[in-house]
N, C-alpha and C. Protein backbone atom coordinates (compact mmCIF):
# COMPACT_ATOMS: atom_id res chain seq x y z
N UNK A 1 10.04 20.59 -14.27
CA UNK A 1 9.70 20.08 -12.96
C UNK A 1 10.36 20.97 -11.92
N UNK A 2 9.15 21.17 -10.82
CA UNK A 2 10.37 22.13 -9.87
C UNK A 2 10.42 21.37 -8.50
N UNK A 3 11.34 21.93 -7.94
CA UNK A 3 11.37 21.00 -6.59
C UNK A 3 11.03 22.47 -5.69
N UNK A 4 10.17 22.02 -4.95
CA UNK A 4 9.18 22.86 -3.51
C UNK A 4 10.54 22.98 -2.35
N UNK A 5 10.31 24.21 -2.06
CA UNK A 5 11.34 24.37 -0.94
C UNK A 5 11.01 26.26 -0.23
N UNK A 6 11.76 26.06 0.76
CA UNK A 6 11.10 27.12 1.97
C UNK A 6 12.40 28.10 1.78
N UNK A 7 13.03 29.15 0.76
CA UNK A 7 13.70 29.75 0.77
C UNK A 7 14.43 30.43 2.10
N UNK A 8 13.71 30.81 2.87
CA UNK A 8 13.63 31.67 4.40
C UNK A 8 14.52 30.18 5.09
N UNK A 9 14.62 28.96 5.13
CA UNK A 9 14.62 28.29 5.71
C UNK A 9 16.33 27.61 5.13
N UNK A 10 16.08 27.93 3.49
CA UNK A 10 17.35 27.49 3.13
C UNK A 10 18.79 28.87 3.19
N UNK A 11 18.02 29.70 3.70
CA UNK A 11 18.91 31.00 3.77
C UNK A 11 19.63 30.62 5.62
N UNK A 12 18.61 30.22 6.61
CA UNK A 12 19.05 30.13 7.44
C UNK A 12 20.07 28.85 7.99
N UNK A 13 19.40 27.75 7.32
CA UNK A 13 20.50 26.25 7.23
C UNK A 13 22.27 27.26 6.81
N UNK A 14 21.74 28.08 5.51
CA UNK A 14 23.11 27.91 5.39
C UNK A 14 23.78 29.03 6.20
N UNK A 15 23.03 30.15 7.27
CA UNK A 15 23.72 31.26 7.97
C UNK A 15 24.39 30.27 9.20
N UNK A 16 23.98 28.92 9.13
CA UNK A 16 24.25 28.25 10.56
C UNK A 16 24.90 27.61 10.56
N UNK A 17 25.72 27.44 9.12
CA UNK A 17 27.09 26.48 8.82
C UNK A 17 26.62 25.27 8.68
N UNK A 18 25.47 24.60 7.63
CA UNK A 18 25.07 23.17 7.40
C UNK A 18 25.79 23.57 6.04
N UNK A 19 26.00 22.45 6.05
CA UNK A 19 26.66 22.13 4.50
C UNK A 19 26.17 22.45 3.32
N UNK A 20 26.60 23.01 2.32
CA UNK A 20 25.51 23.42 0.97
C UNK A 20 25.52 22.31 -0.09
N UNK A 21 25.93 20.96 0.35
CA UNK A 21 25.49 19.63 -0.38
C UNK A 21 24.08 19.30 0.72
N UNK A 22 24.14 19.44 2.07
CA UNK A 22 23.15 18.76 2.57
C UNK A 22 22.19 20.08 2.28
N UNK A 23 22.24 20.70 2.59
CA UNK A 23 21.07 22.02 2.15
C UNK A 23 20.37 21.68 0.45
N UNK A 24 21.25 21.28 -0.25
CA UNK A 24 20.52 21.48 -1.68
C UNK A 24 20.31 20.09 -2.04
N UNK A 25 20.44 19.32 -1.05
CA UNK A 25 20.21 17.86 -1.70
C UNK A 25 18.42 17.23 -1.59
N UNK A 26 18.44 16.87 -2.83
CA UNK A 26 17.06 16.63 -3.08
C UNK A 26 16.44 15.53 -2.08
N UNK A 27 15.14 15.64 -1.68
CA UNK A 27 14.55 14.81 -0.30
C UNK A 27 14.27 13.72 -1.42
N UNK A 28 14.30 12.33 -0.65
CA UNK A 28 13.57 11.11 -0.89
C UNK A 28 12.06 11.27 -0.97
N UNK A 29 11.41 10.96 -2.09
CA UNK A 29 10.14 10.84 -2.76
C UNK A 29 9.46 9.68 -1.37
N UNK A 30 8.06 10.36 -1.36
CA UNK A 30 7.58 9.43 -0.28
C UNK A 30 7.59 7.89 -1.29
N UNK A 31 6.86 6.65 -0.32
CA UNK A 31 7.05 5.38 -0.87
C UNK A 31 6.15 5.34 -1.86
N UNK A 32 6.03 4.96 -2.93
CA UNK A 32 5.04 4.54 -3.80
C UNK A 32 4.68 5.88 -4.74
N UNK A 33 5.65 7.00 -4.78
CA UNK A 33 5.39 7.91 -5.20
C UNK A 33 6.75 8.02 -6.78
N UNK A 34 6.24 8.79 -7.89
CA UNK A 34 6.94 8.85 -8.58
C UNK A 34 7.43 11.08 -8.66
N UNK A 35 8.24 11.27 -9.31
CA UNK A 35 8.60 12.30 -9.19
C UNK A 35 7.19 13.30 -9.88
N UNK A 36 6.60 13.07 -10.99
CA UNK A 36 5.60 13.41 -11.31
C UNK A 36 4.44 13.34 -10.55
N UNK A 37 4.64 12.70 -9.50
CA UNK A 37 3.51 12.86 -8.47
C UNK A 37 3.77 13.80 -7.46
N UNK A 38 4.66 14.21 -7.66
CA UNK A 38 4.95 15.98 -6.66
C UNK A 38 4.90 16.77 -7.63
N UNK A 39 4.55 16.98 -8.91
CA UNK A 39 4.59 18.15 -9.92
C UNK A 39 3.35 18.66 -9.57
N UNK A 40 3.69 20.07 -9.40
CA UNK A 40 2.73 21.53 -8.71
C UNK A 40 2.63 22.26 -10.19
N UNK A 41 1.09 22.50 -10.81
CA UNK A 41 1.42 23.44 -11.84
C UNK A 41 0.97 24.77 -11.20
C-alpha cells in the first residue's frame, strides 16, 4: 500500500521548520472510506 504525497511540497514544509512528525504524519481517511479505498495501482 502506498500513501500519495507531493514530494516538492514535503521538501519545502520541512526547509520552513514544520515539524518532521507533522510533515510525515499520515492524513485522516475521508468518512466512510477504508484504507484500500485510496489504493492507486
Amino acid at each position: 500500500m502506498v500513501i500519495v504525497f507531493d514530494p516538492e511540497a514535503m521538501i519545502a514544509d520541512f526547509e520552513a521548520g514544520i515539524p518532521l512528525d507533522t510533515i510525515t504524519r499520515r492524513p485522516t481517511l475521508p468518512d466512510g472510506k477504508t484504507p484500500w479505498d485510496m489504493h492507486r495501482a
